[in-house]
Protein backbone atom coordinates (compact mmCIF):
# COMPACT_ATOMS: atom_id res chain seq x y z
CA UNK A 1 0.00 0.00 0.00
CA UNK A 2 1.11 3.40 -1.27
CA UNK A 3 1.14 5.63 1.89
CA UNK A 4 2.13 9.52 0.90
CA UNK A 5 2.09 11.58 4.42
CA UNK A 6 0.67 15.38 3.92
CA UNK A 7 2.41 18.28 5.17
CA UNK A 8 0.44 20.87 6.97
CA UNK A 9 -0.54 23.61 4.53
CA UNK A 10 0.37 21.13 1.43
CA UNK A 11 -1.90 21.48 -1.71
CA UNK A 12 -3.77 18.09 -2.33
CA UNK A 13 -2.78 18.80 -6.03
CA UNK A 14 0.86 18.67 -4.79
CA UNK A 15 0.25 15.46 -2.98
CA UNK A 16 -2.04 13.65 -5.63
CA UNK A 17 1.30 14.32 -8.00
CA UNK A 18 3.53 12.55 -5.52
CA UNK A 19 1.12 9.64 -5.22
CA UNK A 20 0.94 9.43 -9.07
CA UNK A 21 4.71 9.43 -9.16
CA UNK A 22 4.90 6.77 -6.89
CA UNK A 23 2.50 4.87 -8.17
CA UNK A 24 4.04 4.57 -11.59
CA UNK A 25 7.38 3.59 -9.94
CA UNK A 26 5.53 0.05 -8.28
CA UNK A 27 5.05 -0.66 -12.20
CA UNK A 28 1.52 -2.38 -11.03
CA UNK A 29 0.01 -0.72 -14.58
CA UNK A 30 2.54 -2.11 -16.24
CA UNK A 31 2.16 -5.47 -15.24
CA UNK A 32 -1.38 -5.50 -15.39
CA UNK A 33 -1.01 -5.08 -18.98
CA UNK A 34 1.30 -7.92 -19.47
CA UNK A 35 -1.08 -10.07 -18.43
CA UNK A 36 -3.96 -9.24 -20.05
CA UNK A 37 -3.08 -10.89 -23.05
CA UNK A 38 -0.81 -14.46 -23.01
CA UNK A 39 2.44 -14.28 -24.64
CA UNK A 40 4.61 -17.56 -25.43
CA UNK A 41 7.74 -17.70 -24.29
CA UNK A 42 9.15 -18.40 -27.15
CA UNK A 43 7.82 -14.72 -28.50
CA UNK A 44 9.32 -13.05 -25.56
CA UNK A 45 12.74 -14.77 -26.14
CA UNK A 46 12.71 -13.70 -29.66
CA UNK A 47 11.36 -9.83 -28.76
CA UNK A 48 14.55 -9.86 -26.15
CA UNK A 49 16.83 -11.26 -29.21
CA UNK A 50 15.59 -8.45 -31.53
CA UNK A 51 16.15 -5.81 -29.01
CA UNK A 52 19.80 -6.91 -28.17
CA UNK A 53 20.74 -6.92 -31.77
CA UNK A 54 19.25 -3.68 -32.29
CA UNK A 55 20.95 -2.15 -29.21
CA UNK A 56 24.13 -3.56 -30.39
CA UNK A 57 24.16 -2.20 -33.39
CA UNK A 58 23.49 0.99 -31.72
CA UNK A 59 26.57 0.89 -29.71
CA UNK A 60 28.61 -0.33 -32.98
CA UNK A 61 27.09 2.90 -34.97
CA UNK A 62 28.29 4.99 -31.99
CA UNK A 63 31.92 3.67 -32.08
């Protein structure tokens, strides 16, 4: 549970923004995404193959 304490005088539009901030951090929208939909794993290891390559030949552009 995502506790933010309020400081005396705060703005509650001050403190919503830290909750929001905090909330995205946990990732919990994230991940509730994911799982909506089933993804093999053979998909996911082939999405994490395609992304190394690409960020490879990123760093071998930048050399």
């Amino acid at each position: 549970m995502i506790v933010i304490p309020m400081k005396e005088g705060e703005n509650i539009e001050r403190a919503l923004k830290r909750f929001k901030r905090k909330f995205e951090k946990t990732g919990v929208i994230r991940e509730l995404r994911q799982r909506q939909a089933y993804i093999k794993p053979s998909v996911i290891k082939r999405e994490q193959k395609k992304k190394a390559v690409y960020v490879q030949k990123l760093q071998l552009d930048e050399e």
